[in-house]
C-alpha atoms as a PDB file:
ATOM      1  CA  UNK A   1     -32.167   3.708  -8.831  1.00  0.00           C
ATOM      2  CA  UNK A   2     -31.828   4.576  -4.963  1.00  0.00           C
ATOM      3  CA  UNK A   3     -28.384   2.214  -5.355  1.00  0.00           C
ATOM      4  CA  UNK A   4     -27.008   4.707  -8.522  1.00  0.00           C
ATOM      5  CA  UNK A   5     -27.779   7.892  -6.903  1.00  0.00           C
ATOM      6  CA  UNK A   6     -26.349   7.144  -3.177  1.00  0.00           C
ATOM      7  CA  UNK A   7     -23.316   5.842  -4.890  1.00  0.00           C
ATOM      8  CA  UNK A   8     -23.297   8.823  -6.738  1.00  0.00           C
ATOM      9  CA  UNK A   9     -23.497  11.126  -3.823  1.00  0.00           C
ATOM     10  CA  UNK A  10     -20.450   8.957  -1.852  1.00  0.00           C
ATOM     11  CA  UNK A  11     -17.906   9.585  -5.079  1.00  0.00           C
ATOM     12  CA  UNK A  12     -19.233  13.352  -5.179  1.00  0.00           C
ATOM     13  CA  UNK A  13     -19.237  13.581  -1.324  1.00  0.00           C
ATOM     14  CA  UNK A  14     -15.177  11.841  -1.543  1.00  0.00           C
ATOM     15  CA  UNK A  15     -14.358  14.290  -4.536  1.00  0.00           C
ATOM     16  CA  UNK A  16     -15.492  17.164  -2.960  1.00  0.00           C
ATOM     17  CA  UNK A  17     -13.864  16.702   0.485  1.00  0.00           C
ATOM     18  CA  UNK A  18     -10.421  15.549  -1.342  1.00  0.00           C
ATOM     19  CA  UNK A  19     -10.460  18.468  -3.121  1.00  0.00           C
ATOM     20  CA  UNK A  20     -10.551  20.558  -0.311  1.00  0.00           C
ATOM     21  CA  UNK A  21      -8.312  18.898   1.841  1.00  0.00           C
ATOM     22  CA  UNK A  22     -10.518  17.114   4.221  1.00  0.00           C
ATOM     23  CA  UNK A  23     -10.703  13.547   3.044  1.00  0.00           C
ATOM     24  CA  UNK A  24      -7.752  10.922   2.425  1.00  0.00           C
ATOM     25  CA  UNK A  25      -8.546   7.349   0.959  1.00  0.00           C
ATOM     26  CA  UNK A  26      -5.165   4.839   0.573  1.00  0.00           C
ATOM     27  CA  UNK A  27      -3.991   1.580   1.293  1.00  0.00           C
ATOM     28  CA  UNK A  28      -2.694  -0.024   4.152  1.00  0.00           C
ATOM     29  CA  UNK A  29       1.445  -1.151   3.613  1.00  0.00           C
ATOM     30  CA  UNK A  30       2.025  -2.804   7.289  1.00  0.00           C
ATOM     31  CA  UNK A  31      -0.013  -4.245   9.924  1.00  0.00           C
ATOM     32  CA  UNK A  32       1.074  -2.451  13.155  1.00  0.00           C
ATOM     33  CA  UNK A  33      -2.080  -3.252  15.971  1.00  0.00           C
ATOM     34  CA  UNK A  34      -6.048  -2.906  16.342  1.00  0.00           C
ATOM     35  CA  UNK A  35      -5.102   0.891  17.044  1.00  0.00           C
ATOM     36  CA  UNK A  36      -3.552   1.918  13.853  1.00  0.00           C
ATOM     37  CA  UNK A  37      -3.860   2.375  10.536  1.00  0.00           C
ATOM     38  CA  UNK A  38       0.060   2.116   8.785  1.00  0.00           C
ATOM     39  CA  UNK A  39       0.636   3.577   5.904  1.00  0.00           C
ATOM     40  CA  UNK A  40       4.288   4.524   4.955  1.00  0.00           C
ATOM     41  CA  UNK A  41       2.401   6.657   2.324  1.00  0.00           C
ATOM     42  CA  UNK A  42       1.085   9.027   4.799  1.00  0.00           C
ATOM     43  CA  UNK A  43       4.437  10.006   5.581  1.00  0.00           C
ATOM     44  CA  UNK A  44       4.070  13.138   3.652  1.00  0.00           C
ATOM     45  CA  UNK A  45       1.998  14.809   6.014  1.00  0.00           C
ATOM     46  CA  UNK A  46       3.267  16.740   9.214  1.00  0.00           C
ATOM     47  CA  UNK A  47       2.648  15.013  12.574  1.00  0.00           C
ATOM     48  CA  UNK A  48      -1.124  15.327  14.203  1.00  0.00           C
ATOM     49  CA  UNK A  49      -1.687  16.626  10.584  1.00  0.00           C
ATOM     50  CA  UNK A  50      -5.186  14.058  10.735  1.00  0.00           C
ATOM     51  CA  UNK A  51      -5.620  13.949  14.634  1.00  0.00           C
ATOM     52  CA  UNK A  52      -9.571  14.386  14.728  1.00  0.00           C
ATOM     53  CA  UNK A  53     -10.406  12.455  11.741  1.00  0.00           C
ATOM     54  CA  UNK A  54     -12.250   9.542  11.384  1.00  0.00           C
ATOM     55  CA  UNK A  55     -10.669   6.493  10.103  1.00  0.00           C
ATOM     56  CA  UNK A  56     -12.521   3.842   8.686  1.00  0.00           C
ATOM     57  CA  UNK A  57     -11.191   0.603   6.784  1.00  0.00           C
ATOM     58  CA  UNK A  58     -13.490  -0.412   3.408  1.00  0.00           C
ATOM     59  CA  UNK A  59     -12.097  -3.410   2.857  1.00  0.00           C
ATOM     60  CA  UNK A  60     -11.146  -6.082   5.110  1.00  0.00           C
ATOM     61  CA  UNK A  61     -12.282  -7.771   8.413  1.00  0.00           C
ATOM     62  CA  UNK A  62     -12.999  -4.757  10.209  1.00  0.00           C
ATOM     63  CA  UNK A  63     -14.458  -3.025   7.028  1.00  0.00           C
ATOM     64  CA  UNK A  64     -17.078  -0.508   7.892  1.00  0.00           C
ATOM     65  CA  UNK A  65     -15.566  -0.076  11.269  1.00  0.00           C
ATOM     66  CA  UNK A  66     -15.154   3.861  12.072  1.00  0.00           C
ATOM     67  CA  UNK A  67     -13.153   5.751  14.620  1.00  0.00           C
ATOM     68  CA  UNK A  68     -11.739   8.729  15.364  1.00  0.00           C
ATOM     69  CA  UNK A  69      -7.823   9.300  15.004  1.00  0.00           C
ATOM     70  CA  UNK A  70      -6.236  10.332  19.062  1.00  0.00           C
ATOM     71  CA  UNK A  71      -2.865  10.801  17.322  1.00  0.00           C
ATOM     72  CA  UNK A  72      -0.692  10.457  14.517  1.00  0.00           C
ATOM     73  CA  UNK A  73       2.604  10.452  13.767  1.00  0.00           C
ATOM     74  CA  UNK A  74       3.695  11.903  10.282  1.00  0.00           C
ATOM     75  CA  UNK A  75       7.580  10.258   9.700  1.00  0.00           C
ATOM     76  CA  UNK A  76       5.751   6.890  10.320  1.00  0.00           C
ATOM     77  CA  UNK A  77       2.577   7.522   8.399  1.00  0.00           C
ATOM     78  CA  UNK A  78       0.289   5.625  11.357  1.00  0.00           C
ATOM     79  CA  UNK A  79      -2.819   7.396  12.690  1.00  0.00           C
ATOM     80  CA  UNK A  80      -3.994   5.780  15.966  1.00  0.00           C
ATOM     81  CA  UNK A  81      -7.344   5.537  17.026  1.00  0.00           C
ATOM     82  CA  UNK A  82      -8.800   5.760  20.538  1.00  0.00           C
ATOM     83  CA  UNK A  83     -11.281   3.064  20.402  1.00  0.00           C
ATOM     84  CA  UNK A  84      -9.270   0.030  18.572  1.00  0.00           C
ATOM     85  CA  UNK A  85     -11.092  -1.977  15.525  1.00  0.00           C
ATOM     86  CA  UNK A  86     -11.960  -5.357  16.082  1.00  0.00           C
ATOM     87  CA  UNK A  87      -8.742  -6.711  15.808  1.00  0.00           C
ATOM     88  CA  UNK A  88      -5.438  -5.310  14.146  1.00  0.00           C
ATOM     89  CA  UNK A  89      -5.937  -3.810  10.518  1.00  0.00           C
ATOM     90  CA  UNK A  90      -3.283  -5.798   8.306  1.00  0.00           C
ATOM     91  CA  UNK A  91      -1.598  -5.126   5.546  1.00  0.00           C
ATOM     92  CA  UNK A  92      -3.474  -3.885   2.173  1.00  0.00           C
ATOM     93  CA  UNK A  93      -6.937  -2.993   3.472  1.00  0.00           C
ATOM     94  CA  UNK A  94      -8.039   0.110   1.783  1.00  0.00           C
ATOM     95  CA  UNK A  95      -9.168   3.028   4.359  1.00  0.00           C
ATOM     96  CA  UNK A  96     -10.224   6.663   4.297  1.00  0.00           C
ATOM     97  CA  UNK A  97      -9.134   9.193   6.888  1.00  0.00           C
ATOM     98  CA  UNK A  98     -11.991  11.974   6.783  1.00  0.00           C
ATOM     99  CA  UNK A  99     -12.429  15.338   8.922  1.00  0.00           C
ATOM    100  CA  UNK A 100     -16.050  14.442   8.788  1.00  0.00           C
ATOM    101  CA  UNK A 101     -17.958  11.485   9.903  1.00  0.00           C
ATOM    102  CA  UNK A 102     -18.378   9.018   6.905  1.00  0.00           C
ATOM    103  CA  UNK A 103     -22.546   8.987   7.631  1.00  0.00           C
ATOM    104  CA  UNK A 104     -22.378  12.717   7.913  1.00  0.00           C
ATOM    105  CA  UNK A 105     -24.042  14.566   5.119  1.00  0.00           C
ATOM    106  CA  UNK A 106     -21.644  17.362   3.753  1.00  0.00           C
END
């Protein structure tokens, strides 16, 4: 039961900050370095637009991994991190960019 309702409370928590703005969940499309997360889908957002946020892959080698976004450049859709991941994120890992920590309650 403790599995349903935390589960539960991640797709509520996801909903809630997506719907206000605050919360971004894609897909990798290149594999750029262990400081960035590429994604030429991202590219619709203005530059520094999710400077701040934490980035954290959920899928992949360095799933689970979170950092915080130093910079990001919106007509290349990458958002670097200041402390790199493990090793470079490659291509089609699923991520969320969030303006709150993923283990924060909301």
């Amino acid at each position: 039961m403790a599995d349903v309702l935390s589960t539960t409370f991640a797709v509520a928590r996801q909903n809630f900050l997506r719907y206000i703005g605050n919360w971004y969940g894609g897909t990798t499309t290149s594999q750029v370095s262990s400081a960035v997360i590429a994604d030429t889908l991202l590219a619709i957002y203005p530059n520094d637009f999710f400077n701040l946020f934490w980035a954290m892959p959920t899928s992949g080698t360095y799933s689970g991994q979170i950092r915080r976004v130093s910079d990001f450049v919106g007509s290349t859709g990458q958002a670097t991190v200041g402390t790199v991941f493990g090793g470079a994120i490659a291509t089609s890992v699923t991520y969320e960019l969030c303006a709150y920590h993923p283990t924060d309650d909301v």
